[in-house]
Protein backbone atom coordinates (compact mmCIF):
# COMPACT_ATOMS: atom_id res chain seq x y z
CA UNK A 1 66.04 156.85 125.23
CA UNK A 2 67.30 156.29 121.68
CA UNK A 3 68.44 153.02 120.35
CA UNK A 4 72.02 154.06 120.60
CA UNK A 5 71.77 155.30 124.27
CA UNK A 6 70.09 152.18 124.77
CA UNK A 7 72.60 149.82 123.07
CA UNK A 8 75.20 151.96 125.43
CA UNK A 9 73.75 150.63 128.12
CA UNK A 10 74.29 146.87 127.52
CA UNK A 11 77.94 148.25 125.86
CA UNK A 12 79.46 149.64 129.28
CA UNK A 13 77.92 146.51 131.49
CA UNK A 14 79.84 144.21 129.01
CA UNK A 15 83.23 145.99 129.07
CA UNK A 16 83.58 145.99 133.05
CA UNK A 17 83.53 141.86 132.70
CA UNK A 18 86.40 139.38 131.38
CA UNK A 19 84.96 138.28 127.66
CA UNK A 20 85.22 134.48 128.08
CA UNK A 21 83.65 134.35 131.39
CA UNK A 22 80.28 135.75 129.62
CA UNK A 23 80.57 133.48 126.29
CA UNK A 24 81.06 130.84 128.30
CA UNK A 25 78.48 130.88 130.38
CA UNK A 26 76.02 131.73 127.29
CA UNK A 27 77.25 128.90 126.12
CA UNK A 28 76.25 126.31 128.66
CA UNK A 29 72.85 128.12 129.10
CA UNK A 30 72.39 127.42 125.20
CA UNK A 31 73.03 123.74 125.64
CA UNK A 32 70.58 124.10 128.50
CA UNK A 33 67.57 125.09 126.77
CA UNK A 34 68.41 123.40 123.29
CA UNK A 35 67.03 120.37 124.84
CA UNK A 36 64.22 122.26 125.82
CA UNK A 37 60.93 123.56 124.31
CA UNK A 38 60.70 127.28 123.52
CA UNK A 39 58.17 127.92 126.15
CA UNK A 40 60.56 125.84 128.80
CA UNK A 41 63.18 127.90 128.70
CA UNK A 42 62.82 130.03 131.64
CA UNK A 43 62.70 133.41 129.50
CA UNK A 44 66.34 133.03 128.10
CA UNK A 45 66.18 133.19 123.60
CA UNK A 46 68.88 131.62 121.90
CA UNK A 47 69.22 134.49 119.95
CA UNK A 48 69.92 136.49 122.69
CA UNK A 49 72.21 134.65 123.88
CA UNK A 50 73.77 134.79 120.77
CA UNK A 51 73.92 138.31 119.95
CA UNK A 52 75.40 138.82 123.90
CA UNK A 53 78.28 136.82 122.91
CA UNK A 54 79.33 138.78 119.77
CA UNK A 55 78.76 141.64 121.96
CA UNK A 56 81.26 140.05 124.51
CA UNK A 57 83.66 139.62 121.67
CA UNK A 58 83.67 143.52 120.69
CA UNK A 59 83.41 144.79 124.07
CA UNK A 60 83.94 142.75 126.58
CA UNK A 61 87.11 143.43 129.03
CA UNK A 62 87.63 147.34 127.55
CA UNK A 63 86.79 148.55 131.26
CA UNK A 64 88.02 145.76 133.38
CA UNK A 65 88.27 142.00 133.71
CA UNK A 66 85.70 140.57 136.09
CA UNK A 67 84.69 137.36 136.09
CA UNK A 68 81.20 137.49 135.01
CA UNK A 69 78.43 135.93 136.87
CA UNK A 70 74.91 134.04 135.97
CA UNK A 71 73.66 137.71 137.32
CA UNK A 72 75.66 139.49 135.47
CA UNK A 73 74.60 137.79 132.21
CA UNK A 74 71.08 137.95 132.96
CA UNK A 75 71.40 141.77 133.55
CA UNK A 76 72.85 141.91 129.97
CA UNK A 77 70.10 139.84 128.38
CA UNK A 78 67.77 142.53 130.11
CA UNK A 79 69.88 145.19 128.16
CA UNK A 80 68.85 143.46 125.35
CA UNK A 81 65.16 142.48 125.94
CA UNK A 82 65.12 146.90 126.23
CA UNK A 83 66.92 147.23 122.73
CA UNK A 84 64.95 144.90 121.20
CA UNK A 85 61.25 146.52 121.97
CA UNK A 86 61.11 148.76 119.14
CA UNK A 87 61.74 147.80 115.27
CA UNK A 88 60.78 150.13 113.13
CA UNK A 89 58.56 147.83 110.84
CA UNK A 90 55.66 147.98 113.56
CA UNK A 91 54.76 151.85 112.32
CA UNK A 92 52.60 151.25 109.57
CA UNK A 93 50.10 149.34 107.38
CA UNK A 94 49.77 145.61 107.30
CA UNK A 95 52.81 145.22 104.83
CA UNK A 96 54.99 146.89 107.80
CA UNK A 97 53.98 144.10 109.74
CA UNK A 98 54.74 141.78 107.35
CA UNK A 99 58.23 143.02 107.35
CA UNK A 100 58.15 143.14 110.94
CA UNK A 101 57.22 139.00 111.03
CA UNK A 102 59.84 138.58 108.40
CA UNK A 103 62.81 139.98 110.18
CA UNK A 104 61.54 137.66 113.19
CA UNK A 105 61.16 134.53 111.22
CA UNK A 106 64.72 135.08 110.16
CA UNK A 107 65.97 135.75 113.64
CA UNK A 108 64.11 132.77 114.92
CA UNK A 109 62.12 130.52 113.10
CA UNK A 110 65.94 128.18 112.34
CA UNK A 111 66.21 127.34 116.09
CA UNK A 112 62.57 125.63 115.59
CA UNK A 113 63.30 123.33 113.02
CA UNK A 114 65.51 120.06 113.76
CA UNK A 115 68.07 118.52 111.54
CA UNK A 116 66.51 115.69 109.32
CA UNK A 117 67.85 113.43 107.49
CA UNK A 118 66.92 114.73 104.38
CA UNK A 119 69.18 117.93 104.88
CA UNK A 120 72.28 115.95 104.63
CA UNK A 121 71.34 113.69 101.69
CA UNK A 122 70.19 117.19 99.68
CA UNK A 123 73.20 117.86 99.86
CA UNK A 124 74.68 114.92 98.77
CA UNK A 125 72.75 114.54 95.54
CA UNK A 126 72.96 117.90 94.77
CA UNK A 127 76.81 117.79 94.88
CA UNK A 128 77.10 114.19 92.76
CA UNK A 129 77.70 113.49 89.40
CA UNK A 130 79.64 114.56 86.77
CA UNK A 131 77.74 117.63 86.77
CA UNK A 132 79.32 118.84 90.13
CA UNK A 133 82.75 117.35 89.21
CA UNK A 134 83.96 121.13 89.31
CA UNK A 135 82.55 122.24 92.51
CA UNK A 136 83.55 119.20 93.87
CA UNK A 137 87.27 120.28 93.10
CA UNK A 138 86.66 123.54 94.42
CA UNK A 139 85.30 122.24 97.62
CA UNK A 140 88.50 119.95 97.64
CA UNK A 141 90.70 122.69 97.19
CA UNK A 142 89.30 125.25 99.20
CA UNK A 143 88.59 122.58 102.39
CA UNK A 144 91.19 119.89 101.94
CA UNK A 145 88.36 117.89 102.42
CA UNK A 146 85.91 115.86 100.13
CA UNK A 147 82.58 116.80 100.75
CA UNK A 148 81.39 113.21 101.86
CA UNK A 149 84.12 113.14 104.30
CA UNK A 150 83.23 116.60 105.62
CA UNK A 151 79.86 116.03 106.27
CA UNK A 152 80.13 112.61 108.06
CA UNK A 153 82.72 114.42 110.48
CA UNK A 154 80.08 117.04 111.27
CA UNK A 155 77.41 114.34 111.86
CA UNK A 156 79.99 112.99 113.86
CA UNK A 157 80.86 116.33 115.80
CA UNK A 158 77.03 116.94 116.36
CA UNK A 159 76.44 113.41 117.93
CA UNK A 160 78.61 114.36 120.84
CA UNK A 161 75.76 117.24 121.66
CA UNK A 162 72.41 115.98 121.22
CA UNK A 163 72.31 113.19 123.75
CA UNK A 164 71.82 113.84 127.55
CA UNK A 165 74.98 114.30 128.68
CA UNK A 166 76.57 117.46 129.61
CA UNK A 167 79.24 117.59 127.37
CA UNK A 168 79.77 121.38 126.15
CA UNK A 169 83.04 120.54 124.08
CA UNK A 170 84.67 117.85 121.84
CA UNK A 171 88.91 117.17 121.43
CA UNK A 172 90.42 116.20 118.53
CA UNK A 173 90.30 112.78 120.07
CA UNK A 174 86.28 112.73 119.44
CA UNK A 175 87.27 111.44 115.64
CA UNK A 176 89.56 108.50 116.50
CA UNK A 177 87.21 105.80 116.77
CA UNK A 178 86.32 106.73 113.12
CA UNK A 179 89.85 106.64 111.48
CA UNK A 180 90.53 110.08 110.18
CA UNK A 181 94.22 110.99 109.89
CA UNK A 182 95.56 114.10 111.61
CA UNK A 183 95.60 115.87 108.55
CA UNK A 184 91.87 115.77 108.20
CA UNK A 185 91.41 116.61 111.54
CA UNK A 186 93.14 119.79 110.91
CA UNK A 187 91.12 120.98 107.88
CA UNK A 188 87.44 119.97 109.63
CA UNK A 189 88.57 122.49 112.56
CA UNK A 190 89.71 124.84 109.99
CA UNK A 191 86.17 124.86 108.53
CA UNK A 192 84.21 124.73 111.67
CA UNK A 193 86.02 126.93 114.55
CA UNK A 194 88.33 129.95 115.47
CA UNK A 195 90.61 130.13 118.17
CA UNK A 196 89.82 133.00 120.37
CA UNK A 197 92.20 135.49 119.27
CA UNK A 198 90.80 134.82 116.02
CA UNK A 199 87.31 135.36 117.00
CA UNK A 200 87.65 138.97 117.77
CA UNK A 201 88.61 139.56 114.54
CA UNK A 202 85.95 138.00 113.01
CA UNK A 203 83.44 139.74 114.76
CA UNK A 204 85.48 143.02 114.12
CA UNK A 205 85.24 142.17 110.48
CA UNK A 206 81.55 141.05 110.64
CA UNK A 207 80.30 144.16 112.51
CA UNK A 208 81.41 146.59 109.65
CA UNK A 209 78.05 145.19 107.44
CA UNK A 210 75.83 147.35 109.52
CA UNK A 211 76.06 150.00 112.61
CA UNK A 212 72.66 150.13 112.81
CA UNK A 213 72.29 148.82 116.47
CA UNK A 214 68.65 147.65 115.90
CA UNK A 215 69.33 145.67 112.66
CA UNK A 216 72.63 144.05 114.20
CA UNK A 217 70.09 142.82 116.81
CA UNK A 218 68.20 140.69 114.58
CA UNK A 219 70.68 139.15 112.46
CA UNK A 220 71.05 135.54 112.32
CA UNK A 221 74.38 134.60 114.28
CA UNK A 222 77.50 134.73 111.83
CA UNK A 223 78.48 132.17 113.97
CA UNK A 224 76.71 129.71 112.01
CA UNK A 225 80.01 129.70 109.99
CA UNK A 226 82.30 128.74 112.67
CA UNK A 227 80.01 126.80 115.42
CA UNK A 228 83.38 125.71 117.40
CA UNK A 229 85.42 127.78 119.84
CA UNK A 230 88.70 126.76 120.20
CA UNK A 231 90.42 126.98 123.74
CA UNK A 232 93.57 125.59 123.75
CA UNK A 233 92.58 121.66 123.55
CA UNK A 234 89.00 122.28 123.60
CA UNK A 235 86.12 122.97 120.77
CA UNK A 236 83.41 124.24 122.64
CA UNK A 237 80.41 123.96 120.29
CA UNK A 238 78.60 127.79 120.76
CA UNK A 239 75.02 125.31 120.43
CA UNK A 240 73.41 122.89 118.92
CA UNK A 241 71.26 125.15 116.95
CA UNK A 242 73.73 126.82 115.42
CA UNK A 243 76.03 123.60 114.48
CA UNK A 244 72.95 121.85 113.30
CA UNK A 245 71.88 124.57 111.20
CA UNK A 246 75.59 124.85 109.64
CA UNK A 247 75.28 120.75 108.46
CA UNK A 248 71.52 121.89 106.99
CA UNK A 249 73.61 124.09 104.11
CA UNK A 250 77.56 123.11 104.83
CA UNK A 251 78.58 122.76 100.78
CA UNK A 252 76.31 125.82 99.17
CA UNK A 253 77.67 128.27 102.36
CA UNK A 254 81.19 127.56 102.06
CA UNK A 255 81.51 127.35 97.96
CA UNK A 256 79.30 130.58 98.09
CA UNK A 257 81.67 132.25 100.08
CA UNK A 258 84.57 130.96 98.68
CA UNK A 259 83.77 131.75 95.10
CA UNK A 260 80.71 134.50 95.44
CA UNK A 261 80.58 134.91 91.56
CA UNK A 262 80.96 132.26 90.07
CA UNK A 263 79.40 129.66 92.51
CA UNK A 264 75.52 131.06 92.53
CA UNK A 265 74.71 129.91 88.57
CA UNK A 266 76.59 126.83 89.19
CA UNK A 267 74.62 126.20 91.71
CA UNK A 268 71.95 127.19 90.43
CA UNK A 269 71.93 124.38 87.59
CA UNK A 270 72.37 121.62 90.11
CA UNK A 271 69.28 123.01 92.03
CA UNK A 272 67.38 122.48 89.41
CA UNK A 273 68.48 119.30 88.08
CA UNK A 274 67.72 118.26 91.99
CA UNK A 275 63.68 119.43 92.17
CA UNK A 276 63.48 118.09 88.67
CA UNK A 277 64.62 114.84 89.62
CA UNK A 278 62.39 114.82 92.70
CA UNK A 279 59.48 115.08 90.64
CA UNK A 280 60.85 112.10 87.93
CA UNK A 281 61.54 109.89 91.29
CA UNK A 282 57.97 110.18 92.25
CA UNK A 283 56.61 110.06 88.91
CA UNK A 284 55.24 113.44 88.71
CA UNK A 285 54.26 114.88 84.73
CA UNK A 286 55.05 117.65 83.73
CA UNK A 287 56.33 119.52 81.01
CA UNK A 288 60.10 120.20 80.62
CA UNK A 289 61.63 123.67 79.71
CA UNK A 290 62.56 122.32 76.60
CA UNK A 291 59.53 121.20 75.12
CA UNK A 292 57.76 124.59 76.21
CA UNK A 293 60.47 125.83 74.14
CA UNK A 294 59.32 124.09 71.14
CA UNK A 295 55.97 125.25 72.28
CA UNK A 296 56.54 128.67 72.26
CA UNK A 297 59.31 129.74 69.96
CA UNK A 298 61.18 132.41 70.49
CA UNK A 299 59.24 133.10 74.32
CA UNK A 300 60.33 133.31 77.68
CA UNK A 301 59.22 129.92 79.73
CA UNK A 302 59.48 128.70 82.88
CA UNK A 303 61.46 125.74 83.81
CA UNK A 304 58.38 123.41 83.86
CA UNK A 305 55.24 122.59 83.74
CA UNK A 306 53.27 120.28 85.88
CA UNK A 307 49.76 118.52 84.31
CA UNK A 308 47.20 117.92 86.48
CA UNK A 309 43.82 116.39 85.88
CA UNK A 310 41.67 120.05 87.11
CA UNK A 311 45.34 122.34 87.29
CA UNK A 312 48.49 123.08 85.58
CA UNK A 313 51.18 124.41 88.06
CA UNK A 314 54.57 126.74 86.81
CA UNK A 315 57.64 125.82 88.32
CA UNK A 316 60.39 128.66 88.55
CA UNK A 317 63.37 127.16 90.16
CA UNK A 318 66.25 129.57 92.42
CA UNK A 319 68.79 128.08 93.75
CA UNK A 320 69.33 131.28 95.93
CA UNK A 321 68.22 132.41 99.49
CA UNK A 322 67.34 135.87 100.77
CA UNK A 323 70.33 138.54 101.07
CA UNK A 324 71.49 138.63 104.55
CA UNK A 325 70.83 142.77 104.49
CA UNK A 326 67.31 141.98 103.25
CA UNK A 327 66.96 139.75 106.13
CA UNK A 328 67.14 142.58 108.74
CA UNK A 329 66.51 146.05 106.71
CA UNK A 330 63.52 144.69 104.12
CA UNK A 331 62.32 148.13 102.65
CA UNK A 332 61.04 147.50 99.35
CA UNK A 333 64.21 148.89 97.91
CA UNK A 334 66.49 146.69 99.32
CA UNK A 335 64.06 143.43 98.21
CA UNK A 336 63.81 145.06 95.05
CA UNK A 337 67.13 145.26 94.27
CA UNK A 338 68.54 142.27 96.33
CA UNK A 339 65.49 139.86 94.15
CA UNK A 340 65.95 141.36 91.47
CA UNK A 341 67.99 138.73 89.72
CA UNK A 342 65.75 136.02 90.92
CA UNK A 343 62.15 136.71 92.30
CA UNK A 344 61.34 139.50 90.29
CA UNK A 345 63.05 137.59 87.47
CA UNK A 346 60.75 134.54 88.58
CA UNK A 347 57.37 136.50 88.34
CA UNK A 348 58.49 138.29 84.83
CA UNK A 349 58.52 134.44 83.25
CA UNK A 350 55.45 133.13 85.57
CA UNK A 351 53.46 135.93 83.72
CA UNK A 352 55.02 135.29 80.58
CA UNK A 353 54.11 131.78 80.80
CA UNK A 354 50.17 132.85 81.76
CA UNK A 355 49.80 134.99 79.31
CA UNK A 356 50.57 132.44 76.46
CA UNK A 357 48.43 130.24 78.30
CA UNK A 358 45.62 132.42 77.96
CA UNK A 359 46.02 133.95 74.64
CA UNK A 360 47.61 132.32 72.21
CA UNK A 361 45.89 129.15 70.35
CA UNK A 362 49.19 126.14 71.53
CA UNK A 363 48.67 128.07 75.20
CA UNK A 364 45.17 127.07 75.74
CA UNK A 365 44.97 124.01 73.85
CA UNK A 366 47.83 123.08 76.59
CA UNK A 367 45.78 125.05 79.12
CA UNK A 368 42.56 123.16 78.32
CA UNK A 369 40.21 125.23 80.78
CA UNK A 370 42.52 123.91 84.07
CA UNK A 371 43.50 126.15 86.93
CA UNK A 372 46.99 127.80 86.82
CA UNK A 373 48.72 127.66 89.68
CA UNK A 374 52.77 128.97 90.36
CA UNK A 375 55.72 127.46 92.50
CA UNK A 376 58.88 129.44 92.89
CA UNK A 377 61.14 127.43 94.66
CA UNK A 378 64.16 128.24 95.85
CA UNK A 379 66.95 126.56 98.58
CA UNK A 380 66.55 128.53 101.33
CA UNK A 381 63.52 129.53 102.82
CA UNK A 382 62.55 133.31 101.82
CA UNK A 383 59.50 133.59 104.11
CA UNK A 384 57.57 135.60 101.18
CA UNK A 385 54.19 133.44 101.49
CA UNK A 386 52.70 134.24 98.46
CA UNK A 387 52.07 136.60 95.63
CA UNK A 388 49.52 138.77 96.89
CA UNK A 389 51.95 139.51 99.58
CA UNK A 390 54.60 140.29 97.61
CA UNK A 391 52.86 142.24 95.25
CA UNK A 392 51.70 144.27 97.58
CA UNK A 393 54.65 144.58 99.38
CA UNK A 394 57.49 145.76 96.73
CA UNK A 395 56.85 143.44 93.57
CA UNK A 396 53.90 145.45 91.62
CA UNK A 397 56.22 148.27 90.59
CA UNK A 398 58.78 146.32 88.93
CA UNK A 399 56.43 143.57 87.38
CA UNK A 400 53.94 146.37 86.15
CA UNK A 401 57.18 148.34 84.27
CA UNK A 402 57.58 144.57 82.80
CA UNK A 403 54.22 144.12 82.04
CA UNK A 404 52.40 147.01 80.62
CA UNK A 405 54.53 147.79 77.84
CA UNK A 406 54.43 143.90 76.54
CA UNK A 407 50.61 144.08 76.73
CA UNK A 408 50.68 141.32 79.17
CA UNK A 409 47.66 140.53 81.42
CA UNK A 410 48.19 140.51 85.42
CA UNK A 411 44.64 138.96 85.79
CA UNK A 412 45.56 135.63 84.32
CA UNK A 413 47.08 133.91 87.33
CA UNK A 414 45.71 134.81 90.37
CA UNK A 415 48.16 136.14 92.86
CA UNK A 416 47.59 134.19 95.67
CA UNK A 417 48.01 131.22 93.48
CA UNK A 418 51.77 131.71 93.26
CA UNK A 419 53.48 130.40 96.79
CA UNK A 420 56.79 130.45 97.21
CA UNK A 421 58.67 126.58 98.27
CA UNK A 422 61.65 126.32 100.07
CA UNK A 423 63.56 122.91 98.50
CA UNK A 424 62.80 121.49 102.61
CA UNK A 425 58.83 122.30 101.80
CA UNK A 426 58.95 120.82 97.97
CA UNK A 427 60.38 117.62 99.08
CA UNK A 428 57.08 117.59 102.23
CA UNK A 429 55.14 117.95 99.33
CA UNK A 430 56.63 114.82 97.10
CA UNK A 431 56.41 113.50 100.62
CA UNK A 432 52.86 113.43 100.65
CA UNK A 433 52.18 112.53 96.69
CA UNK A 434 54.16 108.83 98.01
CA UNK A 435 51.21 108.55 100.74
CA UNK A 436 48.46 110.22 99.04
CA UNK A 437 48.71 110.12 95.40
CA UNK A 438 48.72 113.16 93.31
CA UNK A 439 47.00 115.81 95.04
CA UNK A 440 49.07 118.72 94.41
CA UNK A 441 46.33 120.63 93.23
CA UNK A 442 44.02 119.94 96.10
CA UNK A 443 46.96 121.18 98.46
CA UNK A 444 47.94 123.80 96.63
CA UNK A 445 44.27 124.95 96.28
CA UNK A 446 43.91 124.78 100.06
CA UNK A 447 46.65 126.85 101.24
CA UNK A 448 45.32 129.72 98.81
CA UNK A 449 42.12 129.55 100.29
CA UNK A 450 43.24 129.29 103.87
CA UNK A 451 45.87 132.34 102.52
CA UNK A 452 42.38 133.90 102.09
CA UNK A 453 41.88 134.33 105.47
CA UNK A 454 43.47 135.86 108.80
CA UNK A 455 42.57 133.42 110.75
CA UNK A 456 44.27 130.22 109.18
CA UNK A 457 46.46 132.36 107.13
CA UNK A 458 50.40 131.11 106.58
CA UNK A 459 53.72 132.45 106.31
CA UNK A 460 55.69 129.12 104.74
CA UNK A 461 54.22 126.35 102.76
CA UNK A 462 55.63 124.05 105.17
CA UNK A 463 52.97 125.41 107.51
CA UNK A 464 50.25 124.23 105.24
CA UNK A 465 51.47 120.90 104.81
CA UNK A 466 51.58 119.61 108.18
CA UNK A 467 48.28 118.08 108.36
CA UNK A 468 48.40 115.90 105.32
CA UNK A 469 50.14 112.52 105.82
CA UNK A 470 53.57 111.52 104.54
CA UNK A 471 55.79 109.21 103.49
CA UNK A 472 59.50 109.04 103.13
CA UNK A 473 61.19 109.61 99.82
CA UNK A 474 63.21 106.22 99.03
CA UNK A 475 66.13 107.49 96.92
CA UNK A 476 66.73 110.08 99.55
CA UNK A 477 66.47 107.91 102.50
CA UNK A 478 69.20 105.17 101.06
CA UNK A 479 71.73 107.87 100.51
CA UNK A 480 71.22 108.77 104.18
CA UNK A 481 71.85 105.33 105.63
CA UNK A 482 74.62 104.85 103.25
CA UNK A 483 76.28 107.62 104.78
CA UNK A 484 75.61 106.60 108.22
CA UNK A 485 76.39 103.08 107.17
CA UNK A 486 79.90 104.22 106.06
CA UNK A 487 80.78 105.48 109.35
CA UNK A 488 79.00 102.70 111.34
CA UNK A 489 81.93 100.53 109.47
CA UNK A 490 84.89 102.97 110.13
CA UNK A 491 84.15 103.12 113.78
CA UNK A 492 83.50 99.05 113.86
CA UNK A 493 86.72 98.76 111.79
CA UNK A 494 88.81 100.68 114.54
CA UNK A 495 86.86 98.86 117.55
């Protein structure tokens, strides 16, 4: 049976049954097993779960308008479980594969990784300053909301879901104790839900991206935008996954999609003001961008340079994350031309960099016989390991057309020795300089050589850094209180 015949299959059970009776019973089963481990969950995915609701929304109620069961929805997540046994990234050579994990890391890797603190207070000193003073407008005007304000209301909203009751919706009432005027009140449920009539539309409008049936199936959620349902008085919250992972990038997803050109180099500036000043906080030296400038007149750099006693390691900074197409359909042309403006771009300068390392007479007096290793770090997680695994999945065709004709070496970084940092895995790894000293190079040298090998090999740097120990990072942990501080006092004030 093709994957359309298939995907019929799930599309006829869906329209025989009334559309909210489905999404809301995915909806308590997601509340269910969010406070569950993976392996708990009786067989039921969030993602699945997920994907039947949007499904719900576009077809549910075209042949009839039966309440749905517990049964019923089961026998539609079966439906799925049969659409979802092929991808076409399992034909082929171990780089298929790795397109294969990709697309599932994507899918599912978000609904394994909790909220921290640190996720709110990135955002907060990304978006301070004189510096941000113009997105900061923009996210005034665009929200009605400042973004302090916003974010404490959906660290408010979330509270109501992650404790053991069974609550499965929050009123407007939920943000009296804390003061906010009705006005407010309206713009956060602007940001954060659709009424239902307004959620078929939005699916109608999100479904035109792709008809591929089998890349629709592993999207993430567009949900993730609006997390709340409205029903007449009631926001039901579609799950905690999905409203936790919209607080983890709130400010960069709604000033991206409110202003998609001009927001991204913006943006891109305060990223890397905010990894720079991670590394001044904890007293890490390196070399700035503009003293490699005076370096190497005239040359391409990276944005810096960090001096180790036995290692030097490039930093190329993105403020970006991975296309959402790429995310689903990663053929090398599609990475090609969706990284083009950023990891490709990184890799060009990384091998700039290494080649005036290595050749020139400033480059290895700098150099001075130490191991060069690369960071790329960008704000979202990419899931692209390292650079053997790019390379040999789409990179060595574009770098190589760079390369060659400047007479530039490929041999003088190692590939493996370039991994790829989301900003959550740079600040683990400041994380464990405060407990352990500096020993980026001995972490950095261990995840190539466990990279090496099958066995211990790693998708995310994150995944490396586990076993090292860690300690908070002060500046970021103070802005966190004083934002829960804040509303401690508003909801004391109104008691």
């Amino acid at each position: 049976m093709s994957t359309f015949d298939e995907y019929k299959v799930l599309r006829n059970r869906v329209r025989k049954y009334d559309t909210l009776s489905i999404v809301l019973l995915c909806i308590n089963k997601l509340h269910e097993i969010s406070k569950k481990a993976v392996h708990e969950n009786g067989g039921y995915y969030p993602w699945h779960l997920l994907y039947l609701i949007k499904i719900a929304f576009l077809e549910g109620g075209k042949n009839g308008n039966k309440r749905a069961t517990m049964g019923d929805v089961n026998n539609a997540l079966n439906d799925i479980n049969h659409l979802g046994r092929d991808s076409r990234f399992l034909e082929g050579d171990e780089r298929s594969l790795r397109k294969f994990l990709r697309t599932v890391a994507f899918q599912q890797f978000w609904f394994q990784r909790q909220i921290s603190s640190f996720d709110l207070a990135r955002q907060l000193v990304i978006f301070e300053g004189d510096a941000a003073a113009e997105l900061n407008d923009q996210f005034l005007t665009t929200t009605g909301l400042e973004i302090n304000t916003f974010l404490q209301m959906l660290i408010a909203a979330w509270s109501g879901f992650i404790d053991n009751s069974d609550r499965r919706h929050i009123t407007r009432g939920w943000f009296a104790p804390l003061g906010f005027n009705e006005g407010v009140i309206d713009s956060f449920f602007n940001l954060v839900s659709l009424p239902v009539e307004c959620t078929f539309d939005f699916f109608e409008r999100h479904y035109e991206t792709t008809d591929d049936k089998l890349l629709q199936l592993t999207e993430q959620t567009p949900l993730k935008q609006y997390p709340f349902l409205q029903i007449n008085e009631n926001y039901h919250c579609y799950s905690p996954y999905v409203l936790q992972e919209k607080i983890k990038h709130a400010i960069y997803d709604i000033l991206k999609g409110a202003y998609p050109r001009r927001f991204p180099q913006a943006f891109g500036v305060l990223f890397e003001s905010y990894i720079i000043r991670l590394m001044d906080e904890n007293d890490i030296a390196y070399i700035p961008e503009a003293r490699l400038k005076e370096i190497f007149p005239n040359k391409k750099v990276c944005d810096a340079v960090i001096e180790l006693d036995d290692a030097v390691v490039l930093i190329e900074i993105k403020g970006v994350e991975m296309h959402p197409y790429a995310r689903i359909n990663p053929t090398n042309a599609v990475l090609n031309r969706e990284l083009e403006s950023s990891i490709v771009k990184s890799f060009k300068q990384i091998y700039e960099v290494g080649n005036l390392l290595t050749t020139t007479d400033q480059g290895r007096a700098l150099l001075n016989n130490r191991e060069i290793f690369a960071l790329v770090v960008t704000y979202k997680e990419m899931y692209l390991s390292d650079g053997l695994d790019v390379w040999e999945e789409f990179i060595s065709e574009p770098l190589l057309q760079y390369l060659t004709p400047r007479d530039m070496n490929i041999d003088c970084i190692p590939l493996r020795n370039i991994i790829f940092a989301s900003a959550s895995a740079f600040e683990q790894l400041m994380k464990i300089v405060v407990a352990n000293g500096n020993i980026i190079s001995q972490v950095l040298r261990r995840a190539v050589e466990d990279n090496a090998i099958p066995e211990t090999k790693k998708y995310l740097l994150e995944m490396h850094l586990g076993s090292y120990p860690q300690q908070p990072l002060r500046f970021l942990e103070e802005i966190f209180d004083n934002v829960t501080e804040e509303l401690e006092a508003k909801l004391s004030h109104q008691v």
